[in-house]
C-alpha atoms as a PDB file:
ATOM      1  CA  UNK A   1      -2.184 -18.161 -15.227  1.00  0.00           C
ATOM      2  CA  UNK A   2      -1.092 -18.358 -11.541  1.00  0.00           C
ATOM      3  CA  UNK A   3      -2.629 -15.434  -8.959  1.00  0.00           C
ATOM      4  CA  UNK A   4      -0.221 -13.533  -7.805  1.00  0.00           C
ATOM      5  CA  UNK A   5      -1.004 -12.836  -4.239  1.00  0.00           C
ATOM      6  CA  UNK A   6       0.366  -9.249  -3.564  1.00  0.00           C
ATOM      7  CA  UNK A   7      -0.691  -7.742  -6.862  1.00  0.00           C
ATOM      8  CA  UNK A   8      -4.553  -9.179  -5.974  1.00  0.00           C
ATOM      9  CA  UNK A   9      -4.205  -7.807  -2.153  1.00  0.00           C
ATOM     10  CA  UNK A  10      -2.670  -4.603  -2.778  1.00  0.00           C
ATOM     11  CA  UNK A  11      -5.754  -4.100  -6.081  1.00  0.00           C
ATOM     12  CA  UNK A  12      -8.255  -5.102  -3.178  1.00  0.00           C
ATOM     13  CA  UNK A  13      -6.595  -2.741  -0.838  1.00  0.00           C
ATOM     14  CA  UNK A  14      -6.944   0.166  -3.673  1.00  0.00           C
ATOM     15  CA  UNK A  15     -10.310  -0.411  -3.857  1.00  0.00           C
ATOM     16  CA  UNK A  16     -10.998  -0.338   0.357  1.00  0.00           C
ATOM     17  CA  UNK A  17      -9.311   2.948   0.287  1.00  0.00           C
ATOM     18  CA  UNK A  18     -11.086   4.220  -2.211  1.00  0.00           C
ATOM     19  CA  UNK A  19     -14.590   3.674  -0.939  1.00  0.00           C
ATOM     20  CA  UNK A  20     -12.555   5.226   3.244  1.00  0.00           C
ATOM     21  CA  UNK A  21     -11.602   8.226   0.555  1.00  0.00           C
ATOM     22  CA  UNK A  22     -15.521   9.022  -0.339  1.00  0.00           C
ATOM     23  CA  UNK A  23     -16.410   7.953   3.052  1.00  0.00           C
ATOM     24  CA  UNK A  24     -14.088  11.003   4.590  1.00  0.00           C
ATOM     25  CA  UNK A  25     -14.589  13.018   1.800  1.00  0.00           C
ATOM     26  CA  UNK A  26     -18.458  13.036   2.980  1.00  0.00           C
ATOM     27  CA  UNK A  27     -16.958  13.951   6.462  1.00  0.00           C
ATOM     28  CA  UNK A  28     -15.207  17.307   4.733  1.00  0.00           C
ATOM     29  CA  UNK A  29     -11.464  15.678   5.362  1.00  0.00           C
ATOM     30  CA  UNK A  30     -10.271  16.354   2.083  1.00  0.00           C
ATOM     31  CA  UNK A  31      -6.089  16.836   2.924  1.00  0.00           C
ATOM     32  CA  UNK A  32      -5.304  13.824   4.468  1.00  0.00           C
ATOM     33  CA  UNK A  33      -8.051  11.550   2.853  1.00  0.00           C
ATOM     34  CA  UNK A  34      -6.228  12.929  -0.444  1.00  0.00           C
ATOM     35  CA  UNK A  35      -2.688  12.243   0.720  1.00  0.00           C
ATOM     36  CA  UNK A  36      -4.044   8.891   1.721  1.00  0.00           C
ATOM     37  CA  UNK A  37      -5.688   7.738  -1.572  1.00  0.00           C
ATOM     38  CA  UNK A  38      -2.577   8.617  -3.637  1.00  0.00           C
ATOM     39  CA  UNK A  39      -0.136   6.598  -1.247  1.00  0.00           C
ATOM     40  CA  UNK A  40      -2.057   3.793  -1.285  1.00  0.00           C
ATOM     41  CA  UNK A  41      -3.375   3.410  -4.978  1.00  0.00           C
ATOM     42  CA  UNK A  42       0.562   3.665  -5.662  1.00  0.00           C
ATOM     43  CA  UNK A  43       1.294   0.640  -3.807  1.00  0.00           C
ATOM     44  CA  UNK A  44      -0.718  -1.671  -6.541  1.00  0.00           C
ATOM     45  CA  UNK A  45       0.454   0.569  -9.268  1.00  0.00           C
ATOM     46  CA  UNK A  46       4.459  -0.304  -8.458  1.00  0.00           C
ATOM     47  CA  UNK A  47       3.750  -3.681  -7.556  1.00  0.00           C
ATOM     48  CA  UNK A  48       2.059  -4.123 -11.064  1.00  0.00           C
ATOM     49  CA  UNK A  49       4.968  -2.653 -12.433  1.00  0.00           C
ATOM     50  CA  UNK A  50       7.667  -4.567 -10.877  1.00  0.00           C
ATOM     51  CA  UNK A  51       5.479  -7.687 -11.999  1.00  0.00           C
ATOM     52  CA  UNK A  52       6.808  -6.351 -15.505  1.00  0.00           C
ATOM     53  CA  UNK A  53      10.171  -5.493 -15.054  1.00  0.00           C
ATOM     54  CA  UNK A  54      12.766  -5.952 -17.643  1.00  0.00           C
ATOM     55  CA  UNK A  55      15.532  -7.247 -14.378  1.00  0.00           C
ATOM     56  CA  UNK A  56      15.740  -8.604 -11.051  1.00  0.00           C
ATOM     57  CA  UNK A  57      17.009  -5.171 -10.153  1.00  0.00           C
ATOM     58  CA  UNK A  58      14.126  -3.511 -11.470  1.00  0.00           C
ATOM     59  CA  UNK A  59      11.973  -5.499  -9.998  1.00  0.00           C
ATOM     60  CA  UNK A  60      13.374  -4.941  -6.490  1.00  0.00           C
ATOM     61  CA  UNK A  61      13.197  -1.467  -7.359  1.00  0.00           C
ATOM     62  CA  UNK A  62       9.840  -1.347  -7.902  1.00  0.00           C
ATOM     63  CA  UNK A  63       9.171  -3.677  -4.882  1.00  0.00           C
ATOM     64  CA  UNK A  64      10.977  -1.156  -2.559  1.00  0.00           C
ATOM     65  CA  UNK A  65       8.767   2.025  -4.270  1.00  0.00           C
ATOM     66  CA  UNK A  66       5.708  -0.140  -3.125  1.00  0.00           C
ATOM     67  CA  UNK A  67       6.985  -0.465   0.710  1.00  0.00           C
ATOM     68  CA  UNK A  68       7.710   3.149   0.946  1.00  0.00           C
ATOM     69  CA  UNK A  69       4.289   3.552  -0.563  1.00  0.00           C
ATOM     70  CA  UNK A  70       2.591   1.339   1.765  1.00  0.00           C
ATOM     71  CA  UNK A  71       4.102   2.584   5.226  1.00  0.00           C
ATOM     72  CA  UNK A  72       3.688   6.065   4.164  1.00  0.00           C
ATOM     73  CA  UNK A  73      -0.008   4.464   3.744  1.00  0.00           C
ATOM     74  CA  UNK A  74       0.115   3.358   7.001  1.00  0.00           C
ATOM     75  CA  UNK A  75       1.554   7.011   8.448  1.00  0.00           C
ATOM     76  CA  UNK A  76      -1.447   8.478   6.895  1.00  0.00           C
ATOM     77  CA  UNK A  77      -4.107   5.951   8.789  1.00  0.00           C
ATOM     78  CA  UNK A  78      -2.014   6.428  11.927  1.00  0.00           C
ATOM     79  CA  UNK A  79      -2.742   9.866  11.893  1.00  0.00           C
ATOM     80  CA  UNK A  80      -6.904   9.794  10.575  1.00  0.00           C
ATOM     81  CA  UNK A  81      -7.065   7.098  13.712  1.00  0.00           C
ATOM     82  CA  UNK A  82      -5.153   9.550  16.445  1.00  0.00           C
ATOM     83  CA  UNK A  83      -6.289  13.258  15.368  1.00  0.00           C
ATOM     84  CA  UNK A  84      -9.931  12.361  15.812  1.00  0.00           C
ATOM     85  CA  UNK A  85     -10.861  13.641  11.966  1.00  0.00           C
ATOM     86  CA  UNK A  86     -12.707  11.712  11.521  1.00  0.00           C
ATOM     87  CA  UNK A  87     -15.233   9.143  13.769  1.00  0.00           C
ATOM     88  CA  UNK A  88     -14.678   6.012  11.715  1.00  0.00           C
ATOM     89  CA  UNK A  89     -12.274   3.229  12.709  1.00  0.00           C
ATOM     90  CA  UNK A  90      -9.284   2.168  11.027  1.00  0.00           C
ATOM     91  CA  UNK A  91      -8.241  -1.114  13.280  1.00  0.00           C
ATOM     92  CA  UNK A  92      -8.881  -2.672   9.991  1.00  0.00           C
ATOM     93  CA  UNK A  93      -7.384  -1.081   7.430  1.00  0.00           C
ATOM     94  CA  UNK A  94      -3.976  -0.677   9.766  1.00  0.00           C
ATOM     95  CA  UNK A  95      -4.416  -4.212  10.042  1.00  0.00           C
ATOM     96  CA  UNK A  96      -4.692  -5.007   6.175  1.00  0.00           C
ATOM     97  CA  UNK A  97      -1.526  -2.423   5.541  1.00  0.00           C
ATOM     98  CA  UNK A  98       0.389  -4.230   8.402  1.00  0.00           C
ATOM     99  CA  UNK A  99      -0.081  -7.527   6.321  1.00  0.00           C
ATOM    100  CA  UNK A 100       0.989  -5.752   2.809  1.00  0.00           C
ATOM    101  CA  UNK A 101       4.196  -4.138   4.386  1.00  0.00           C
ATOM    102  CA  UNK A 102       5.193  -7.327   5.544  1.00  0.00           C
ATOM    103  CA  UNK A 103       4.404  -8.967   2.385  1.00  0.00           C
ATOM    104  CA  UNK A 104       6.452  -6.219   0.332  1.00  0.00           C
ATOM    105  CA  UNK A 105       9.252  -7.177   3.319  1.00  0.00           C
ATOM    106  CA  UNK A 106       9.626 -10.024   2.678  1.00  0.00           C
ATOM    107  CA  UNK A 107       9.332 -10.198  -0.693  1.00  0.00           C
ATOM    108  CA  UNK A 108      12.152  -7.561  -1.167  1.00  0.00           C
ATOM    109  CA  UNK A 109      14.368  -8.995   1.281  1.00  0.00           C
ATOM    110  CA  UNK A 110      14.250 -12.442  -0.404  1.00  0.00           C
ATOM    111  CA  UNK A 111      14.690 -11.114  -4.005  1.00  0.00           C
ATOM    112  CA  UNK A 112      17.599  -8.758  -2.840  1.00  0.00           C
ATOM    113  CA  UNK A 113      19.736 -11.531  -1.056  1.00  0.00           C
ATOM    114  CA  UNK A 114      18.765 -13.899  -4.583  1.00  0.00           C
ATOM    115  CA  UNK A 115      20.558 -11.217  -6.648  1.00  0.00           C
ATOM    116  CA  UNK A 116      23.434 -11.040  -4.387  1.00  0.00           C
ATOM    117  CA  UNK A 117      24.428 -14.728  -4.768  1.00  0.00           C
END
């Protein structure tokens, strides 16, 4: 069976988060850490389900749930990096969601303009 790519980056992404999560859980940020977690584990979770989808529309769908997810994943690493929360760095996972969003993009953007023809 052939890899997909974004359903194996967005799982490793989960799993990053997870481990930032107990990281700034250990700090005492619990309301943004939380916020953080569930944005991001949704990401894999509606690319996995657009990977199943019953239509090309519900697959675009699902792809466009997974965007939203992942720059409102990126809104919440914006703001760990500039309110000082917490001291660790997040060049790297804003980095790793930069490459996912524009992943999703694309991938959106090419399967909307295939149903349209």
């Amino acid at each position: 069976m052939k890899q997909n790519i974004i359903a194996t980056k967005t799982f490793e992404f989960s799993l990053t988060i997870i481990a930032l999560y107990l990281k700034l859980k250990s700090e005492n940020e619990y309301v943004l850490s939380r916020q953080l977690l569930r944005s991001a584990t949704s990401i894999g979770a509606n690319v996995e389900e657009a990977i199943a989808a019953q239509s090309k529309r519900d697959f675009v769908n699902k792809m466009s749930i997974a965007s939203k997810e992942a720059r409102e994943t990126k809104y919440w690493l914006r703001l760990l990096e500039r309110s000082e929360l917490s001291k660790l760095e997040m060049n790297e996972y804003l980095k790793d969601i930069e490459h996912i969003i524009n992943i999703i993009s694309k991938i959106v953007k090419t399967s909307s303009e295939a149903r349209t023809k």
